[in-house]
N, C-alpha and C. Protein backbone atom coordinates (compact mmCIF):
# COMPACT_ATOMS: atom_id res chain seq x y z
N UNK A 1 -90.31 -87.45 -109.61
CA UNK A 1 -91.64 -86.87 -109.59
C UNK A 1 -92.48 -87.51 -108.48
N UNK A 2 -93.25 -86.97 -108.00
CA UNK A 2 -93.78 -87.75 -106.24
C UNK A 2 -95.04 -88.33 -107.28
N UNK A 3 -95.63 -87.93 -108.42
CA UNK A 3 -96.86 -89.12 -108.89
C UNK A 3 -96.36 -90.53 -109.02
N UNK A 4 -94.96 -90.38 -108.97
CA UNK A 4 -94.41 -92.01 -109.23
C UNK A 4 -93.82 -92.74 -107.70
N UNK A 5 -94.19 -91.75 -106.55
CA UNK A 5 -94.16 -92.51 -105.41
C UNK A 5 -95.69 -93.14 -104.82
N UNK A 6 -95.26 -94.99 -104.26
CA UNK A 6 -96.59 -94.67 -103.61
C UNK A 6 -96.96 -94.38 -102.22
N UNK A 7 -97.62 -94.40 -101.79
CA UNK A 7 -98.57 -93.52 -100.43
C UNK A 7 -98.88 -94.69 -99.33
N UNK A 8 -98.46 -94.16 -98.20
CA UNK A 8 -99.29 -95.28 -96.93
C UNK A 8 -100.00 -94.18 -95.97
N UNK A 9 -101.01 -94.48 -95.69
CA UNK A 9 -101.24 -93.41 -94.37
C UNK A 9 -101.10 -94.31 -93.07
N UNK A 10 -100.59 -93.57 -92.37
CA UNK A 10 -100.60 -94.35 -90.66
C UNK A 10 -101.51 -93.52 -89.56
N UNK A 11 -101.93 -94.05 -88.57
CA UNK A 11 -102.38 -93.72 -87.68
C UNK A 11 -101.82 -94.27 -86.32
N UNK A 12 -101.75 -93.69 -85.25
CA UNK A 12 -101.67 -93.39 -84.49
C UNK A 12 -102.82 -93.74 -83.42
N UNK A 13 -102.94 -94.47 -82.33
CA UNK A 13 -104.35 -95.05 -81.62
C UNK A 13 -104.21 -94.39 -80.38
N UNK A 14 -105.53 -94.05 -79.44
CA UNK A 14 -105.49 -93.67 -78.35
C UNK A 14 -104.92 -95.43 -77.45
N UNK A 15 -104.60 -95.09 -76.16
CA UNK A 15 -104.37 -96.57 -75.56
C UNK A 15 -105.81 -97.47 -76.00
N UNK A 16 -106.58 -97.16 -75.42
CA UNK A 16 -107.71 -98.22 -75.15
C UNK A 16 -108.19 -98.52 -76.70
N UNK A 17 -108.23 -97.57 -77.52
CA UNK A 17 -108.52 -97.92 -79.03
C UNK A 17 -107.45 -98.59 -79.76
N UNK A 18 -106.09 -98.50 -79.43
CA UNK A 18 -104.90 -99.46 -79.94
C UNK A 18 -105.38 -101.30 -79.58
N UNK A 19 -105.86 -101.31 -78.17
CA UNK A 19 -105.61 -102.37 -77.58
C UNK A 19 -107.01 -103.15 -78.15
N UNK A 20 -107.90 -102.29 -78.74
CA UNK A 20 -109.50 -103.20 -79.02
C UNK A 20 -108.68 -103.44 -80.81
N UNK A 21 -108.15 -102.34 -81.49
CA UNK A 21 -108.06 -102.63 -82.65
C UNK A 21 -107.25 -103.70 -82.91
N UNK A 22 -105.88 -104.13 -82.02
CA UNK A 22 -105.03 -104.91 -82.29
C UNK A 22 -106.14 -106.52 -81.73
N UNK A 23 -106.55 -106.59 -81.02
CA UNK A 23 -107.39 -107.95 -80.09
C UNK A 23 -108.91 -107.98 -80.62
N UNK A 24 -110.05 -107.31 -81.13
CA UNK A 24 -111.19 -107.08 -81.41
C UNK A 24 -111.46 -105.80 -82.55
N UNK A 25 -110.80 -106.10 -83.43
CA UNK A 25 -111.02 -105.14 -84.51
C UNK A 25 -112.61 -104.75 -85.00
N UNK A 26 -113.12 -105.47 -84.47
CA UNK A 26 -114.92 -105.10 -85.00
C UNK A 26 -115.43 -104.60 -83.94
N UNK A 27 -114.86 -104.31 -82.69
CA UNK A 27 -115.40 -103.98 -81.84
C UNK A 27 -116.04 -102.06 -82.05
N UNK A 28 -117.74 -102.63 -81.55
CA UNK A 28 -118.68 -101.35 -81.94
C UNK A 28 -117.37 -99.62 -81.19
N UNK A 29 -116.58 -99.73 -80.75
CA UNK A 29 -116.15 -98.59 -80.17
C UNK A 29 -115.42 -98.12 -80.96
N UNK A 30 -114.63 -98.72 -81.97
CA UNK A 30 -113.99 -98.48 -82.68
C UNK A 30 -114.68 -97.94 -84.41
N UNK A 31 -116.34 -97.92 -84.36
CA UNK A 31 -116.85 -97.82 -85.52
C UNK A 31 -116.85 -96.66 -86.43
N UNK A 32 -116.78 -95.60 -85.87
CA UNK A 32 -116.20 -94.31 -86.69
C UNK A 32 -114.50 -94.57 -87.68
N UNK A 33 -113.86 -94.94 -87.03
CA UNK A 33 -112.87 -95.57 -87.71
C UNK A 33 -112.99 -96.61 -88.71
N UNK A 34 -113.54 -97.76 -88.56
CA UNK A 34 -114.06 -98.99 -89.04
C UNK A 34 -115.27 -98.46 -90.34
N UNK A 35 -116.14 -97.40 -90.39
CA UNK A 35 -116.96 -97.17 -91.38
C UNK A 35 -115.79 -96.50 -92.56
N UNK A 36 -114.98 -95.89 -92.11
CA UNK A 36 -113.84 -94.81 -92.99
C UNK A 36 -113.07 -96.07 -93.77
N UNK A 37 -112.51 -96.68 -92.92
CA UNK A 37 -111.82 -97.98 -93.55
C UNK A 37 -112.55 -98.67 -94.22
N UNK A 38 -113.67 -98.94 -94.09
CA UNK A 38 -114.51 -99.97 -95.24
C UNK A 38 -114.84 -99.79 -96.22
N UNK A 39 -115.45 -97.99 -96.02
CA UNK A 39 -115.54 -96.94 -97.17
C UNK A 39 -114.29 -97.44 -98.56
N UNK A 40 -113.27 -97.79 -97.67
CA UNK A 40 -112.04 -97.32 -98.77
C UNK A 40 -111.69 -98.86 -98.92
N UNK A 41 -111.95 -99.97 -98.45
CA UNK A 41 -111.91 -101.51 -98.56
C UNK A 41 -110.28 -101.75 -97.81
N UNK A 42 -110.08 -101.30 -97.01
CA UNK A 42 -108.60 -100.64 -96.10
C UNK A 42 -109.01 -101.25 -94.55
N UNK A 43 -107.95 -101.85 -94.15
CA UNK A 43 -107.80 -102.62 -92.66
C UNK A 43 -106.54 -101.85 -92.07
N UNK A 44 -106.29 -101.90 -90.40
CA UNK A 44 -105.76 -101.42 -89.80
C UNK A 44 -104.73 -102.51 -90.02
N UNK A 45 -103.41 -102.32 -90.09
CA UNK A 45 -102.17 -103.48 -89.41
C UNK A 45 -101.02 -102.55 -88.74
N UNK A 46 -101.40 -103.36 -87.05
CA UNK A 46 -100.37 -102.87 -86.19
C UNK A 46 -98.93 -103.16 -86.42
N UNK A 47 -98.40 -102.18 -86.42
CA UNK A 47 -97.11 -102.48 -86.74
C UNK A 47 -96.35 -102.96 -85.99
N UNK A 48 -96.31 -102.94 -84.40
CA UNK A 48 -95.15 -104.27 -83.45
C UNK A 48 -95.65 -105.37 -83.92
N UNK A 49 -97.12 -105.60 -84.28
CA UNK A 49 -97.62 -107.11 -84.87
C UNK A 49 -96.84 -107.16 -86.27
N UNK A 50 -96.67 -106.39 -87.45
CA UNK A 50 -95.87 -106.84 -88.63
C UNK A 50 -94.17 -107.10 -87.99
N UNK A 51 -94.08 -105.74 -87.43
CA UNK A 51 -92.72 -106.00 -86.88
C UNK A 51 -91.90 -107.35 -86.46
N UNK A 52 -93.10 -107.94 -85.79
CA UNK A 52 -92.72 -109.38 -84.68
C UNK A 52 -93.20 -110.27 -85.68
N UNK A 53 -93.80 -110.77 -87.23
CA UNK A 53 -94.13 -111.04 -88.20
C UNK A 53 -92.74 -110.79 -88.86
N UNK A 54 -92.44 -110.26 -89.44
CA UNK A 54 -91.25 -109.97 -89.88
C UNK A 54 -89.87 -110.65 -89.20
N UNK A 55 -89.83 -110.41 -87.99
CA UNK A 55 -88.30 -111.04 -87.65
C UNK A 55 -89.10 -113.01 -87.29
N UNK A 56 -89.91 -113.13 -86.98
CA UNK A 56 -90.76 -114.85 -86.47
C UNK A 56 -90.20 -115.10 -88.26
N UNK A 57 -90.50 -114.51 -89.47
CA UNK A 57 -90.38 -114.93 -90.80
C UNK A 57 -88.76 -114.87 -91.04
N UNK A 58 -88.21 -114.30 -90.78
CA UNK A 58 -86.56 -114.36 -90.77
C UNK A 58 -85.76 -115.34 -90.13
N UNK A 59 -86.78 -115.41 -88.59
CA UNK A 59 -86.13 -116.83 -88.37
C UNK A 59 -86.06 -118.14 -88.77
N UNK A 60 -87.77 -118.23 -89.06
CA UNK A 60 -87.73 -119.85 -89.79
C UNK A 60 -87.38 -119.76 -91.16
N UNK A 61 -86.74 -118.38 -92.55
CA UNK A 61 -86.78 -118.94 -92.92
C UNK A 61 -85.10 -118.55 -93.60
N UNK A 62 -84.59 -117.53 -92.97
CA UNK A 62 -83.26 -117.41 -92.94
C UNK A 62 -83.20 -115.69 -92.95
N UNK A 63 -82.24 -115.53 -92.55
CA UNK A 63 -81.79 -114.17 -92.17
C UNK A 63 -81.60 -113.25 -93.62
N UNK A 64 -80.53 -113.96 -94.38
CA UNK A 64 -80.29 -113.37 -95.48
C UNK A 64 -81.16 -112.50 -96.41
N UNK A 65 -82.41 -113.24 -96.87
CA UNK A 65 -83.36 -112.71 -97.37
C UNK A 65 -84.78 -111.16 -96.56
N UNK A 66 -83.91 -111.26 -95.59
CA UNK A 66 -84.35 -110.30 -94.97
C UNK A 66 -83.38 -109.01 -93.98
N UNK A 67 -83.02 -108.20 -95.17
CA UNK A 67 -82.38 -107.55 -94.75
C UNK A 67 -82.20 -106.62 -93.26
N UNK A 68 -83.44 -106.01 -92.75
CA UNK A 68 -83.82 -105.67 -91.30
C UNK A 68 -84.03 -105.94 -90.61
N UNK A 69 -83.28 -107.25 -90.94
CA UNK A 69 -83.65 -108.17 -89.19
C UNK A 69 -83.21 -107.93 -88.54
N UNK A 70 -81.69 -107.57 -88.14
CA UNK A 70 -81.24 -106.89 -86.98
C UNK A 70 -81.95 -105.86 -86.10
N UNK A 71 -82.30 -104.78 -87.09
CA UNK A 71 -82.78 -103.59 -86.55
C UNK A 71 -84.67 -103.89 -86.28
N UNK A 72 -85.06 -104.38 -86.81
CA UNK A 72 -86.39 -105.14 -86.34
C UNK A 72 -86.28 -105.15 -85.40
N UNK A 73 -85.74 -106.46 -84.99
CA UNK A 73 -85.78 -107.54 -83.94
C UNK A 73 -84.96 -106.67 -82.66
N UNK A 74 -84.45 -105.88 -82.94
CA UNK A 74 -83.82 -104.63 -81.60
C UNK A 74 -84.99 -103.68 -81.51
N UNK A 75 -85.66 -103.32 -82.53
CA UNK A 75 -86.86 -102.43 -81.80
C UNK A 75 -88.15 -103.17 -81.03
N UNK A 76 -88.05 -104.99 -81.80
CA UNK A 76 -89.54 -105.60 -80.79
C UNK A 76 -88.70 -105.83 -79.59
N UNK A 77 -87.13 -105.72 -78.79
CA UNK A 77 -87.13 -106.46 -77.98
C UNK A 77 -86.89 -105.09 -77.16
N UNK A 78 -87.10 -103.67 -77.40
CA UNK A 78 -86.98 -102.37 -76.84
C UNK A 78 -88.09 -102.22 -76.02
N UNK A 79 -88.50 -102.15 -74.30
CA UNK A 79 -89.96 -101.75 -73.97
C UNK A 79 -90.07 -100.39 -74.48
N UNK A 80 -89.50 -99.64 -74.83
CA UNK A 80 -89.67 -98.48 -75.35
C UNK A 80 -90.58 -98.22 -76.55
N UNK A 81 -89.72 -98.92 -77.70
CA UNK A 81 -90.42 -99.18 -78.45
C UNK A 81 -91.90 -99.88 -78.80
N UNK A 82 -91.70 -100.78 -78.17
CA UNK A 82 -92.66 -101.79 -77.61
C UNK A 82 -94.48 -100.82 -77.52
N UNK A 83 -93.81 -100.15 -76.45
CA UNK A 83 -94.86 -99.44 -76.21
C UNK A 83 -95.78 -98.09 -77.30
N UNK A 84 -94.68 -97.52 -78.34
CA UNK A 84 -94.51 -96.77 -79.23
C UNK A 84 -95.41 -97.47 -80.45
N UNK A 85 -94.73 -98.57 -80.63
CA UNK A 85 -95.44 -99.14 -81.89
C UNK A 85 -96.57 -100.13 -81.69
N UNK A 86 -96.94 -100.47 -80.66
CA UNK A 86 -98.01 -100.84 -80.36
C UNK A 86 -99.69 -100.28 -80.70
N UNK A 87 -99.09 -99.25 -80.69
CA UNK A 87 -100.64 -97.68 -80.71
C UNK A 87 -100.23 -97.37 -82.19
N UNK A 88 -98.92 -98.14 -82.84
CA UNK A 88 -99.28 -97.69 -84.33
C UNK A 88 -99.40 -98.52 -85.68
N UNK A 89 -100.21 -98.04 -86.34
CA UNK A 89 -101.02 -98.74 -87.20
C UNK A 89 -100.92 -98.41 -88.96
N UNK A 90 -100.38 -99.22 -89.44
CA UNK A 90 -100.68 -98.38 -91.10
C UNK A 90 -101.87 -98.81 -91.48
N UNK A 91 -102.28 -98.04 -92.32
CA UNK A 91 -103.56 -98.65 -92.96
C UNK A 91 -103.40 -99.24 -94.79
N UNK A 92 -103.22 -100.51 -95.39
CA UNK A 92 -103.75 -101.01 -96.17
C UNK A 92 -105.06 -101.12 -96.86
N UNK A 93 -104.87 -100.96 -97.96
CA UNK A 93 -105.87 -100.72 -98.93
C UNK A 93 -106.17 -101.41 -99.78
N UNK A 94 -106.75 -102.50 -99.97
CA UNK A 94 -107.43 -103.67 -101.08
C UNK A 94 -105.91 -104.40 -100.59
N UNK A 95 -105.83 -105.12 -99.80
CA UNK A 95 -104.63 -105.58 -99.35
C UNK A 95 -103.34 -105.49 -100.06
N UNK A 96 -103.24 -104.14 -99.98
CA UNK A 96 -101.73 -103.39 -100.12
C UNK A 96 -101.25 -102.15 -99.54
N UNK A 97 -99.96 -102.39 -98.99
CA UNK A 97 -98.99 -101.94 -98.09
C UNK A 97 -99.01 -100.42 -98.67
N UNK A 98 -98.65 -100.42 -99.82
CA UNK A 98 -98.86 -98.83 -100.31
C UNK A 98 -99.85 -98.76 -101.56
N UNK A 99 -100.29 -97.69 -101.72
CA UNK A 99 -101.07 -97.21 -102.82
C UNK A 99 -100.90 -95.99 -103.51
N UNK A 100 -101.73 -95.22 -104.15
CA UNK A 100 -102.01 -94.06 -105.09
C UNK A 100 -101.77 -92.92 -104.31
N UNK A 101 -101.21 -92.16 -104.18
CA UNK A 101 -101.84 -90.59 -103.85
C UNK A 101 -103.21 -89.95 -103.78
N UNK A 102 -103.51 -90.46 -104.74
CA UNK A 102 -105.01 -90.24 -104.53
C UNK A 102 -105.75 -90.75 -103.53
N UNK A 103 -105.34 -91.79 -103.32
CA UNK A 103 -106.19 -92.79 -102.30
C UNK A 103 -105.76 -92.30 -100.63
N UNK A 104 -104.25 -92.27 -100.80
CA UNK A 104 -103.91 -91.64 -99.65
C UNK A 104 -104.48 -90.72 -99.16
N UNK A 105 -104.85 -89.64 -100.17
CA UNK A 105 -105.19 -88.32 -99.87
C UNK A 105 -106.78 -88.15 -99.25
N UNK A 106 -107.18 -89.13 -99.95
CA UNK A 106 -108.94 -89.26 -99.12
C UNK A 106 -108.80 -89.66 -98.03
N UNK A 107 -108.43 -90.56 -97.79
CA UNK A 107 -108.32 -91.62 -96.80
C UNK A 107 -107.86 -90.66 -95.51
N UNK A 108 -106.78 -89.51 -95.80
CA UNK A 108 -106.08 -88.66 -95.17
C UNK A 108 -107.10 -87.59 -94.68
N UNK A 109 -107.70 -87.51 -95.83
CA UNK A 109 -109.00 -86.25 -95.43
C UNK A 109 -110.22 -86.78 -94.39
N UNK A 110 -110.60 -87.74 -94.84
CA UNK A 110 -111.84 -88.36 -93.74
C UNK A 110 -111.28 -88.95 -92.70
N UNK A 111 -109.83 -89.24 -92.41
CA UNK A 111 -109.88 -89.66 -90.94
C UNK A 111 -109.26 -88.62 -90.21
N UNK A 112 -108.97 -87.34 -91.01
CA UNK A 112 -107.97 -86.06 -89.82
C UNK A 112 -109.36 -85.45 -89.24
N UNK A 113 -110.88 -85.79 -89.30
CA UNK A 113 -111.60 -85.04 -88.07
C UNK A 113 -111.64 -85.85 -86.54
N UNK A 114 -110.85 -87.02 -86.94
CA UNK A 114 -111.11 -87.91 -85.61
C UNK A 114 -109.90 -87.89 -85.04
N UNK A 115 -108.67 -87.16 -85.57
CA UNK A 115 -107.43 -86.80 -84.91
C UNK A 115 -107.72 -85.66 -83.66
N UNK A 116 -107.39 -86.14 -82.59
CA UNK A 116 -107.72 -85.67 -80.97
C UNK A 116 -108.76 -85.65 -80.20
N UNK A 117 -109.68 -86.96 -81.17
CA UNK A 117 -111.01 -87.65 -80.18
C UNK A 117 -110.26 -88.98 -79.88
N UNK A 118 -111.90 -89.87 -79.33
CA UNK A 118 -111.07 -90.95 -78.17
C UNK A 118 -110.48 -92.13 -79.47
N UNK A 119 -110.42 -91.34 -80.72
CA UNK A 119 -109.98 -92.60 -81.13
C UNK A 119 -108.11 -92.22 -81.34
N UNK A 120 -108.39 -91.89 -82.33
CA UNK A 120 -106.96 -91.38 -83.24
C UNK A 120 -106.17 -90.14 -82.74
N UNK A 121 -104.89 -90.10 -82.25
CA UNK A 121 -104.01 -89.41 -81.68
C UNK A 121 -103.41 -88.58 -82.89
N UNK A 122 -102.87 -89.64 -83.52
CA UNK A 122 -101.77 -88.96 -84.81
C UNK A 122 -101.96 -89.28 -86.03
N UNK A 123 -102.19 -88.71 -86.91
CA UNK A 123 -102.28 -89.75 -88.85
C UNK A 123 -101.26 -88.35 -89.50
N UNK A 124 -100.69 -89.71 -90.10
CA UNK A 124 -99.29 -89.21 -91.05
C UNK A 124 -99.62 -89.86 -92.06
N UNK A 125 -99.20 -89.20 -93.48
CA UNK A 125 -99.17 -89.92 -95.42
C UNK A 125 -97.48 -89.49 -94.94
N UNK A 126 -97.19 -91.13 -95.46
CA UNK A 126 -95.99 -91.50 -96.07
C UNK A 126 -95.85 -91.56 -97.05
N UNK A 127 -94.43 -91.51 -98.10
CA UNK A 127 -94.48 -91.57 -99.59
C UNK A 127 -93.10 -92.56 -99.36
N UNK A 128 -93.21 -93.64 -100.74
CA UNK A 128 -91.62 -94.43 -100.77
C UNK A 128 -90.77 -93.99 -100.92
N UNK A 129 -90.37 -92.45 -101.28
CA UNK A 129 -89.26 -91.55 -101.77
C UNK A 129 -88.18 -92.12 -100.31
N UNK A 130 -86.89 -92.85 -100.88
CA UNK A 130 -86.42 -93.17 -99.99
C UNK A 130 -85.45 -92.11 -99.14
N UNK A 131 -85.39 -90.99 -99.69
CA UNK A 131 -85.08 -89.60 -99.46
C UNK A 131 -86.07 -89.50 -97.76
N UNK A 132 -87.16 -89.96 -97.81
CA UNK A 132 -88.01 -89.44 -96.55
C UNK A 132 -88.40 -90.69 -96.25
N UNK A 133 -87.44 -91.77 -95.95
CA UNK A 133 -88.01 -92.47 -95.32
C UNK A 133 -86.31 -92.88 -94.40
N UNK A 134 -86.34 -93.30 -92.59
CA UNK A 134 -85.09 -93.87 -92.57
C UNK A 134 -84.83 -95.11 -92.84
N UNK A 135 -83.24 -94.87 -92.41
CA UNK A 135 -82.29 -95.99 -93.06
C UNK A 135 -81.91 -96.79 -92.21
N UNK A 136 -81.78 -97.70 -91.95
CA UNK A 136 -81.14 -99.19 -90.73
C UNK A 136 -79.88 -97.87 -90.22
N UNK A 137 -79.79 -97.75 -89.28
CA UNK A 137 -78.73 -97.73 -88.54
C UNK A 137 -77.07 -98.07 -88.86
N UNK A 138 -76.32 -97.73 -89.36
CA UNK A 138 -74.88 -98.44 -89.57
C UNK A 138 -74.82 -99.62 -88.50
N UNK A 139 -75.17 -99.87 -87.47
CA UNK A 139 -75.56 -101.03 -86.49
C UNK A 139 -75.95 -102.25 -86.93
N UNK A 140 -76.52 -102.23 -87.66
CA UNK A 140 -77.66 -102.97 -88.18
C UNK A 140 -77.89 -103.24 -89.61
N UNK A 141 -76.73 -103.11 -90.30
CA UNK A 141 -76.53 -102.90 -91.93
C UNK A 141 -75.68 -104.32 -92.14
């Protein structure tokens, strides 16, 4: 039943709004965004920053306990990627990674009028259904 999945929304940053949110998150340019998020008690986290968080935590504290380290640590060392996940951002909510549907769904509604101004490029709702989410690579398993 999808009421028993929970919800992340992501966004998507223009360049110059990726680069103030990841280095100056309070910065006044970014405040249309920043009033929506506060509204909902929700912070931006760039994801090459969790990404490179994630494999820095695998190293000091062992591989095992972290199953995607391979495939991590091949997408922070990709400029491709690099550049891809830089401009992208999930948004957390009362400091958590996923939440309600419900919450998603607002959160989804008040920031899709700023999708193709100078802030926000792309916003996607994710659900944990591991059906729609991918899988490590056989590479990387």
């Amino acid at each position: 039943m999808s009421e028993d999945w929970a919800y992340q929304v992501r966004v998507n940053l223009a360049d110059e709004a990726a680069k103030l949110a990841r280095k100056d998150p309070e910065n006044p340019g970014l405040q249309p965004l920043r009033d929506i998020l506060a509204k909902h008690n929700a912070r931006l986290r760039n994801q090459l920053d969790a990404f490179s968080d994630y494999v820095a935590a695998a190293e000091r504290e062992g591989q095992a306990d972290f199953p995607l380290y391979r495939w991590t640590k091949a997408v922070i060392e990709d400029p491709a990627k690099i550049e891809k996940h830089s401009k992208a951002f999930s948004i957390h909510v009362g400091g958590e990674e996923v939440y309600g549907k419900d919450v998603a769904d607002a959160l989804e509604a008040e920031i899709a009028p700023l999708v193709g101004g100078p802030l926000v490029t792309r916003l996607t709702k994710h659900d944990s259904n591991p059906a729609n989410n991918p899988q490590a690579p056989a590479q990387y398993r």
